[in-house]
PDB file of N, CA and C in Angstrom:
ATOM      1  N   UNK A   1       0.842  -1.191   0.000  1.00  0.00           N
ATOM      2  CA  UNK A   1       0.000   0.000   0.000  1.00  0.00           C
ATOM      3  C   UNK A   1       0.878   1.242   0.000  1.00  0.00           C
ATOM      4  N   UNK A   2       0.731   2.296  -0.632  1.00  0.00           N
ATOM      5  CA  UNK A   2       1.082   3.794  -0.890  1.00  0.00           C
ATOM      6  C   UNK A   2       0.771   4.175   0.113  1.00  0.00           C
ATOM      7  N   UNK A   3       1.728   4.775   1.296  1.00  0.00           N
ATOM      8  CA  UNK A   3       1.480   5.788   2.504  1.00  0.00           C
ATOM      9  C   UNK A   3       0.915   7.447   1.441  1.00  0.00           C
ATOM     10  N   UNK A   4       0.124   8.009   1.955  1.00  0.00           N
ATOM     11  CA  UNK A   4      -0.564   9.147   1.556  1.00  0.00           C
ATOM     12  C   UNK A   4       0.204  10.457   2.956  1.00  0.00           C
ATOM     13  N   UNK A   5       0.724  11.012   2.501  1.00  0.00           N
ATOM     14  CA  UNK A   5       1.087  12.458   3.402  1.00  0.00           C
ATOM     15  C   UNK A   5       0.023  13.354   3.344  1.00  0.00           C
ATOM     16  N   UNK A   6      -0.703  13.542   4.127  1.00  0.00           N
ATOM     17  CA  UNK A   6      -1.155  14.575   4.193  1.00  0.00           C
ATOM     18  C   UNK A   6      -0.575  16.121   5.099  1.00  0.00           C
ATOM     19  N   UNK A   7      -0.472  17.708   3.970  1.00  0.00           N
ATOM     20  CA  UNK A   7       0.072  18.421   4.753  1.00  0.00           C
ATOM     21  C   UNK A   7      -1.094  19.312   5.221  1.00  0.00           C
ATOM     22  N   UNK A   8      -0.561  19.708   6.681  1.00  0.00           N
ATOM     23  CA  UNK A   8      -1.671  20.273   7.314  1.00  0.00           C
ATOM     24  C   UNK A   8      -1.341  21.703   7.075  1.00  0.00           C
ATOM     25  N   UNK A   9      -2.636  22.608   6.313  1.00  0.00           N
ATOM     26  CA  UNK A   9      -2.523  23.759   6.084  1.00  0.00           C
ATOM     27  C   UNK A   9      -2.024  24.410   8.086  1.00  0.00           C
ATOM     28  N   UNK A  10      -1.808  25.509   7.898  1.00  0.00           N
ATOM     29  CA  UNK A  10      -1.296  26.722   9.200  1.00  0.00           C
ATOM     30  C   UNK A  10      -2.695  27.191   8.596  1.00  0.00           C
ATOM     31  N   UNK A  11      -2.948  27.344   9.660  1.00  0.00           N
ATOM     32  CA  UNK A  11      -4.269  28.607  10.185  1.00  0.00           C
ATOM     33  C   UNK A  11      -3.893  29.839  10.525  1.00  0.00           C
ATOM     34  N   UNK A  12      -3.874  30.886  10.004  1.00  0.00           N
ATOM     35  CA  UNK A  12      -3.336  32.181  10.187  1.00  0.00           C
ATOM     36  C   UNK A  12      -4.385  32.579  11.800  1.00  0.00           C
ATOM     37  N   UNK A  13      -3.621  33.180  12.910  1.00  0.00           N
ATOM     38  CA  UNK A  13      -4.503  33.886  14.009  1.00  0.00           C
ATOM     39  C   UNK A  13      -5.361  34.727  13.919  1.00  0.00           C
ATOM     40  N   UNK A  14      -4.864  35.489  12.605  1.00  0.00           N
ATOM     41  CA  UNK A  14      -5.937  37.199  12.753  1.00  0.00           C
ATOM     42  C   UNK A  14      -6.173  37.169  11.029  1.00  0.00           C
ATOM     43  N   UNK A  15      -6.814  37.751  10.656  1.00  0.00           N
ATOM     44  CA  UNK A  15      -7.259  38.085   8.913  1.00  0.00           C
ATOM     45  C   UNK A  15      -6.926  39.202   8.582  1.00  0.00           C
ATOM     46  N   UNK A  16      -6.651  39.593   7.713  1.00  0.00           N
ATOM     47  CA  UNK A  16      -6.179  41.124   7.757  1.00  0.00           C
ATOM     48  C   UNK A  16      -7.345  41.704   6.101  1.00  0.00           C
ATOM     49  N   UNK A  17      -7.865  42.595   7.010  1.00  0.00           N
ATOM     50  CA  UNK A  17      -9.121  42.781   5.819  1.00  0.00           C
ATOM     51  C   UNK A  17      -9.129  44.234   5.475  1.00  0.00           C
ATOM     52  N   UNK A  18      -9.271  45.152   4.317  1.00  0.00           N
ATOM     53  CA  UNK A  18      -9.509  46.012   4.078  1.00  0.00           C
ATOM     54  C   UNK A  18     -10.903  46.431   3.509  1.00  0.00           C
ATOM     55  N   UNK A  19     -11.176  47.549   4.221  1.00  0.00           N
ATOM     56  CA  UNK A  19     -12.490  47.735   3.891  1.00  0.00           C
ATOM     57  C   UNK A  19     -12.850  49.246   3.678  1.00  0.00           C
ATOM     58  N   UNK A  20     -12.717  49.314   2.332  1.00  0.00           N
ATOM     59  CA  UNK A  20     -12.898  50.902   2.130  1.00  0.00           C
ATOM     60  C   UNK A  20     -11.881  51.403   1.975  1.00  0.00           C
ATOM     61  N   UNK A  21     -10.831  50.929   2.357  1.00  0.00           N
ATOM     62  CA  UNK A  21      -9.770  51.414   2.735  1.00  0.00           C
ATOM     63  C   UNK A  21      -9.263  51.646   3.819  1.00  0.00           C
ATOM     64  N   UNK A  22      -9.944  51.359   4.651  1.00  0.00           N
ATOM     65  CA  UNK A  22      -8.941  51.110   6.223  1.00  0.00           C
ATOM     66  C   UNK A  22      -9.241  49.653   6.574  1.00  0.00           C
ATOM     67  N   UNK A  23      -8.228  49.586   7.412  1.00  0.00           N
ATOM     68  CA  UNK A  23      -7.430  48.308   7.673  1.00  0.00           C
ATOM     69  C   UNK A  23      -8.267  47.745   9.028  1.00  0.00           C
ATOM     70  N   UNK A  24      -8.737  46.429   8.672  1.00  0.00           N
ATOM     71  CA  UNK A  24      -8.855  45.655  10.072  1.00  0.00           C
ATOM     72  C   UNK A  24      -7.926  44.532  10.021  1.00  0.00           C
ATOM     73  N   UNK A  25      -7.769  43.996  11.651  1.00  0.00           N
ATOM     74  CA  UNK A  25      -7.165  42.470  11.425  1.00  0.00           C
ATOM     75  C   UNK A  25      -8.203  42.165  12.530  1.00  0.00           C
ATOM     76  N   UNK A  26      -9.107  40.748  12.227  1.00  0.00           N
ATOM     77  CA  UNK A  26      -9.806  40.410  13.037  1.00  0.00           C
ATOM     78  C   UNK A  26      -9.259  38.430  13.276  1.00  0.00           C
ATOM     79  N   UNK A  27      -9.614  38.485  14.750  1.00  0.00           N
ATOM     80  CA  UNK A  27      -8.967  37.127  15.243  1.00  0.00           C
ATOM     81  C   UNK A  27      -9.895  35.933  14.142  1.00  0.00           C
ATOM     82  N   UNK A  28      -8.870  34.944  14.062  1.00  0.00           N
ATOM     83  CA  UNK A  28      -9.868  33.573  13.558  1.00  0.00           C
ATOM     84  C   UNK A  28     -10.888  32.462  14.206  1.00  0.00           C
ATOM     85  N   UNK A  29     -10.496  33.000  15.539  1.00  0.00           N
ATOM     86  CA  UNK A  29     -11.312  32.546  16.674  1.00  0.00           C
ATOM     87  C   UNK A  29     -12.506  33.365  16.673  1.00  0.00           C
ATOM     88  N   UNK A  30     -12.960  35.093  16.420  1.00  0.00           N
ATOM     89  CA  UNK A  30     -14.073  35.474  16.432  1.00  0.00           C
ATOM     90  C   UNK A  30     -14.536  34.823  15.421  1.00  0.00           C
ATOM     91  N   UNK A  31     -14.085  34.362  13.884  1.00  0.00           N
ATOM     92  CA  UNK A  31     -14.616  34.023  12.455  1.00  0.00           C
ATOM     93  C   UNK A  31     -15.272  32.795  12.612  1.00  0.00           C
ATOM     94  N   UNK A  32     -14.631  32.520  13.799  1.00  0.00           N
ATOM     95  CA  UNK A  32     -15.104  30.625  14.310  1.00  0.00           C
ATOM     96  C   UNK A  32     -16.366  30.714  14.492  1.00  0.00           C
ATOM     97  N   UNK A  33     -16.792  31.701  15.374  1.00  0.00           N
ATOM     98  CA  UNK A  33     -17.748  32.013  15.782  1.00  0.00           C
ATOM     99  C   UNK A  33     -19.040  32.214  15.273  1.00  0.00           C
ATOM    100  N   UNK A  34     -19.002  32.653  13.692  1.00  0.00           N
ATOM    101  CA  UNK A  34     -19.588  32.267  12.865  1.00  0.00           C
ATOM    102  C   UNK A  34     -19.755  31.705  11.571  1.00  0.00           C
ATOM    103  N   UNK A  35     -19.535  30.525  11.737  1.00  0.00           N
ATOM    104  CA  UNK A  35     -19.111  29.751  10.866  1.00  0.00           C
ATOM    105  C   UNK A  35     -19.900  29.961   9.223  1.00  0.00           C
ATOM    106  N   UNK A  36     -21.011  30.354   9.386  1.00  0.00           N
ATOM    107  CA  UNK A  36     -22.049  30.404   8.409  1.00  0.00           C
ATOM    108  C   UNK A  36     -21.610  31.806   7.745  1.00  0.00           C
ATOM    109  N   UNK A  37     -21.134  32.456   8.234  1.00  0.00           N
ATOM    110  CA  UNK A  37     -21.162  33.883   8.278  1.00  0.00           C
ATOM    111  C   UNK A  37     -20.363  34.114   6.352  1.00  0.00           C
ATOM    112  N   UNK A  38     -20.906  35.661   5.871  1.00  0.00           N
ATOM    113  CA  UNK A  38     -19.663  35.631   4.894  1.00  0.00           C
ATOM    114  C   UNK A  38     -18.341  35.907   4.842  1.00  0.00           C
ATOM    115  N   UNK A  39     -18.073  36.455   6.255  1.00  0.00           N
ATOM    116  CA  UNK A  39     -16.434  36.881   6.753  1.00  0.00           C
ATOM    117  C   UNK A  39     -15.703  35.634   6.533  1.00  0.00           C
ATOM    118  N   UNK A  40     -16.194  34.813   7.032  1.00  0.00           N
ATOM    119  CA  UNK A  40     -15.883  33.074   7.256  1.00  0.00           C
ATOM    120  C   UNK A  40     -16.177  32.296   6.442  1.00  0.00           C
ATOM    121  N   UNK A  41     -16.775  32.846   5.279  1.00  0.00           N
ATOM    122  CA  UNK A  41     -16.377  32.109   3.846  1.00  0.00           C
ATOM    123  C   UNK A  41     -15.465  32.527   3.310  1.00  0.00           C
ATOM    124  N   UNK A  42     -15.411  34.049   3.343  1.00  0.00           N
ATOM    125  CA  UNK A  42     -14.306  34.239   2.377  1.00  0.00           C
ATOM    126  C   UNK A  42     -12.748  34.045   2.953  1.00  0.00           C
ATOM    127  N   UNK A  43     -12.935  33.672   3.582  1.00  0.00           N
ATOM    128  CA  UNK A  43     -11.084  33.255   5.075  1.00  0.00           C
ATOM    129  C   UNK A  43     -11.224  31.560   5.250  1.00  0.00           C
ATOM    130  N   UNK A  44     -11.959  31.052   4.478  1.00  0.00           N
ATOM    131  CA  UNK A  44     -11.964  29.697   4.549  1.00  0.00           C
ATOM    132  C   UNK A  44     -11.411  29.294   2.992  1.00  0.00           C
ATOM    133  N   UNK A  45     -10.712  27.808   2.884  1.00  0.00           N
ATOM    134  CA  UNK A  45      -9.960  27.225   2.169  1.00  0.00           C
ATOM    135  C   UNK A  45     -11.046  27.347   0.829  1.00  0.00           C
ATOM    136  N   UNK A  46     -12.271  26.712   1.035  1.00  0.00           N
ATOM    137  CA  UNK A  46     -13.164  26.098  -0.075  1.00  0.00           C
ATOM    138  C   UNK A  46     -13.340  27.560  -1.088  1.00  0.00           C
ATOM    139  N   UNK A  47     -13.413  28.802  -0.602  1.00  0.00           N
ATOM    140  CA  UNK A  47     -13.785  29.912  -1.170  1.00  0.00           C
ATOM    141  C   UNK A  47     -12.331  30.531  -1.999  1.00  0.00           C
ATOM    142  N   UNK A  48     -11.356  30.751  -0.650  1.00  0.00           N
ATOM    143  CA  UNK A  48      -9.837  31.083  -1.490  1.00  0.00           C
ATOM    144  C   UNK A  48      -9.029  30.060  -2.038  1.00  0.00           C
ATOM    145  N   UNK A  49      -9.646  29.639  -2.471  1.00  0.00           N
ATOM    146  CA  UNK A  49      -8.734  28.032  -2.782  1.00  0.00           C
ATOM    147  C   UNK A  49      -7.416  28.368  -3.924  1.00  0.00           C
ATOM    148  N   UNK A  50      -7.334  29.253  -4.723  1.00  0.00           N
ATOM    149  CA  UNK A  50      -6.170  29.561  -5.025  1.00  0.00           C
ATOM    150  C   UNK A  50      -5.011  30.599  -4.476  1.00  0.00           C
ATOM    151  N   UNK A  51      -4.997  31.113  -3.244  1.00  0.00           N
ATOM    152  CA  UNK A  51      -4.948  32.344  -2.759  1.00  0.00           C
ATOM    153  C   UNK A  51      -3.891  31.314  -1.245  1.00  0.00           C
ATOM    154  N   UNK A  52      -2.697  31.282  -1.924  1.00  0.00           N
ATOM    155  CA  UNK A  52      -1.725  30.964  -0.499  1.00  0.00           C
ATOM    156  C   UNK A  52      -1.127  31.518  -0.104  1.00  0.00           C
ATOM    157  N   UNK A  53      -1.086  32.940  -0.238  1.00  0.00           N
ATOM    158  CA  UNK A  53      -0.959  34.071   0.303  1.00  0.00           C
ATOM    159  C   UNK A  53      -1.351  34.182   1.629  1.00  0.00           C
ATOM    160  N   UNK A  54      -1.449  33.807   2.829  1.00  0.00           N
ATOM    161  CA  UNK A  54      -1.927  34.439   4.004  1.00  0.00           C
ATOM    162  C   UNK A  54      -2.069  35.631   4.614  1.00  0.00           C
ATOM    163  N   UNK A  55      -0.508  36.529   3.869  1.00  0.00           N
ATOM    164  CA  UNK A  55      -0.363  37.844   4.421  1.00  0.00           C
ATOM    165  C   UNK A  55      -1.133  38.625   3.790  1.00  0.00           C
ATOM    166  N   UNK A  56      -1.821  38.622   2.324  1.00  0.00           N
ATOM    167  CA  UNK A  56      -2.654  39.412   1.920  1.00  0.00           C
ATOM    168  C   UNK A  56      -3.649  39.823   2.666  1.00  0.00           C
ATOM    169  N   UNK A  57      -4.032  41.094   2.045  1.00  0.00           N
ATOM    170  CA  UNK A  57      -5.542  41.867   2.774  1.00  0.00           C
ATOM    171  C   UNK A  57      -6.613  41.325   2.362  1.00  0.00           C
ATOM    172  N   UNK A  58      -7.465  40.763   2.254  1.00  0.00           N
ATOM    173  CA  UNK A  58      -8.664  40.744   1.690  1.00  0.00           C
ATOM    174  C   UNK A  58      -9.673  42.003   1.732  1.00  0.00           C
ATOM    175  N   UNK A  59      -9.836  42.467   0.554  1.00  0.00           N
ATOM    176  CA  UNK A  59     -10.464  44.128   0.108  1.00  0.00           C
ATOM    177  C   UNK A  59     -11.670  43.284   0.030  1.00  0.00           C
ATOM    178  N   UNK A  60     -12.603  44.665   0.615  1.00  0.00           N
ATOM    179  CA  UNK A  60     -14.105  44.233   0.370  1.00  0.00           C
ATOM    180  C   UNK A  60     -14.387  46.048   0.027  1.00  0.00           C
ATOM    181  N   UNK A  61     -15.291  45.706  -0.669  1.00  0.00           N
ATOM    182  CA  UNK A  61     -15.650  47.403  -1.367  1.00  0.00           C
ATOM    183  C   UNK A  61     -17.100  47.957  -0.651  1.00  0.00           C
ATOM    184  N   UNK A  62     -16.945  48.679   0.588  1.00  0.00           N
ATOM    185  CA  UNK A  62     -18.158  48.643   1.451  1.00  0.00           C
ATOM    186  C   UNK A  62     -17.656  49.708   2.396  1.00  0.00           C
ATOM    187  N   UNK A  63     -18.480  50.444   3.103  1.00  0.00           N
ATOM    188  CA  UNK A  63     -17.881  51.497   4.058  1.00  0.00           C
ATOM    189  C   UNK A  63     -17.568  51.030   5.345  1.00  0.00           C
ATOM    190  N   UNK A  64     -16.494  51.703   5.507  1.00  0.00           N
ATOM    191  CA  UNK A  64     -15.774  51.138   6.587  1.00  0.00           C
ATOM    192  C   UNK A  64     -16.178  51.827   7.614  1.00  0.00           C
ATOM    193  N   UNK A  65     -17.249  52.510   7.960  1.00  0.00           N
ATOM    194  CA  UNK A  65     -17.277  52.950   9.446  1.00  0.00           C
ATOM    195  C   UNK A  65     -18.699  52.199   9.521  1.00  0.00           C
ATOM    196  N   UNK A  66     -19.485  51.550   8.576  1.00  0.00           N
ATOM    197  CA  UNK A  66     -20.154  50.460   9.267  1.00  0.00           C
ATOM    198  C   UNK A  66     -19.607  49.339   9.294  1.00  0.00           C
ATOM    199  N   UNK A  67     -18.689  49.205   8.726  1.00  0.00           N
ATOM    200  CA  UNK A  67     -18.177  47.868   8.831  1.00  0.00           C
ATOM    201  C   UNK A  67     -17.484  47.500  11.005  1.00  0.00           C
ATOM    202  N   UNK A  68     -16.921  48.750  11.461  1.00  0.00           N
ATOM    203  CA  UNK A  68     -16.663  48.695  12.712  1.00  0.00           C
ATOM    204  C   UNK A  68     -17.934  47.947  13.752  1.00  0.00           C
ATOM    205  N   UNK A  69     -19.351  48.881  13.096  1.00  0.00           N
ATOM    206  CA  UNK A  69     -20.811  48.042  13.735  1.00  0.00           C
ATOM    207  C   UNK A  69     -20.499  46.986  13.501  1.00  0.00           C
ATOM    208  N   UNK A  70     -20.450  45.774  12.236  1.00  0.00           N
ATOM    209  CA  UNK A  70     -20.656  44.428  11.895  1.00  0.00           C
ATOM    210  C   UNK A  70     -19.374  43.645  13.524  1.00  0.00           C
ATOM    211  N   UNK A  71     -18.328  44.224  13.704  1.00  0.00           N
ATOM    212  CA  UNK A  71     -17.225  43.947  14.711  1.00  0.00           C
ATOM    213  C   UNK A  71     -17.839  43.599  15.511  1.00  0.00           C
ATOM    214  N   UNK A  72     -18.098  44.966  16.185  1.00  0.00           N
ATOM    215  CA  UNK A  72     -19.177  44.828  17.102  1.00  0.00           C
ATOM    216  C   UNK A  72     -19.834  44.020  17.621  1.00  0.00           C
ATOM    217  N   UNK A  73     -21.078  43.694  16.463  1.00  0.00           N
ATOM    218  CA  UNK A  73     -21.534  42.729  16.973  1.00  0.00           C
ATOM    219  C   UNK A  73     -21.093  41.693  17.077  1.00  0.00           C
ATOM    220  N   UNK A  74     -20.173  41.341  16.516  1.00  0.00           N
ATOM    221  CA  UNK A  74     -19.920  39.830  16.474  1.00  0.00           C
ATOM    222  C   UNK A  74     -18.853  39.873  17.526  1.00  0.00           C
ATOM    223  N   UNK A  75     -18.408  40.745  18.091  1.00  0.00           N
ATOM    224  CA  UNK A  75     -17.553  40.608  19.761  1.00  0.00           C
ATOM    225  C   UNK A  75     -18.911  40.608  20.467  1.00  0.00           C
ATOM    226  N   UNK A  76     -19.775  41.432  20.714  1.00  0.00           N
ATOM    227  CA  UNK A  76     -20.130  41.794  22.119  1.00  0.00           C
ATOM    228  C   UNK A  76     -21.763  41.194  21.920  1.00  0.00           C
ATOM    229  N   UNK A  77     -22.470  40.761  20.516  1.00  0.00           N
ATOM    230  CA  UNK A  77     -23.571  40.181  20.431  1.00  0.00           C
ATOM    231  C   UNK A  77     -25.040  41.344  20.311  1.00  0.00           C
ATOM    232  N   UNK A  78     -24.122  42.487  20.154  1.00  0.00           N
ATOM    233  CA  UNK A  78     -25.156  43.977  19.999  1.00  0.00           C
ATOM    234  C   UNK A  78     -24.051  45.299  19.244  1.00  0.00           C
ATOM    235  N   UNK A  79     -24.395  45.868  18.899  1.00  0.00           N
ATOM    236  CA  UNK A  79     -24.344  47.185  18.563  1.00  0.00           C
ATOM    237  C   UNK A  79     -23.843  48.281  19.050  1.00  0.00           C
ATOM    238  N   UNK A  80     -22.458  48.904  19.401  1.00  0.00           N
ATOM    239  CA  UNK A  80     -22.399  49.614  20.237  1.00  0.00           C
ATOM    240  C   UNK A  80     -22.933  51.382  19.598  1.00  0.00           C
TER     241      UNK A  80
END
């Protein structure tokens, strides 16, 4: 029988996302959090599947001072 290697991707800690043009890095442990979510598709393997880049930003074209609300909630479960 053929032994099969499998290599285990690294999980980057934080995402580093641009939005609008300013810069977030958000943990992969909050992204855990919602797994369903679209933050957490697009930082998951199945979506970037050509993209082994880790250090890249991921740009999203959306305003960034609501984007701080979306944080928000997903730390504290409301709206500050």
């Amino acid at each position: 029988k053929k032994k099969v290697s499998l290599s285990i991707l690294q999980v980057p800690k934080t995402f580093r996302f641009n939005i609008g043009g300013q810069k977030y890095e958000v943990s992969n442990s909050l992204l855990d959090q919602y797994p369903e979510s679209m933050l957490r598709s697009i930082t998951s393997n199945r979506w970037n599947i050509n993209n082994n880049n880790q250090e890249e930003e991921i740009f999203i074209e959306r305003n960034s001072s609501r984007f701080q609300f979306v944080l928000d909630y997903m730390r504290d479960n409301r709206v500050t």
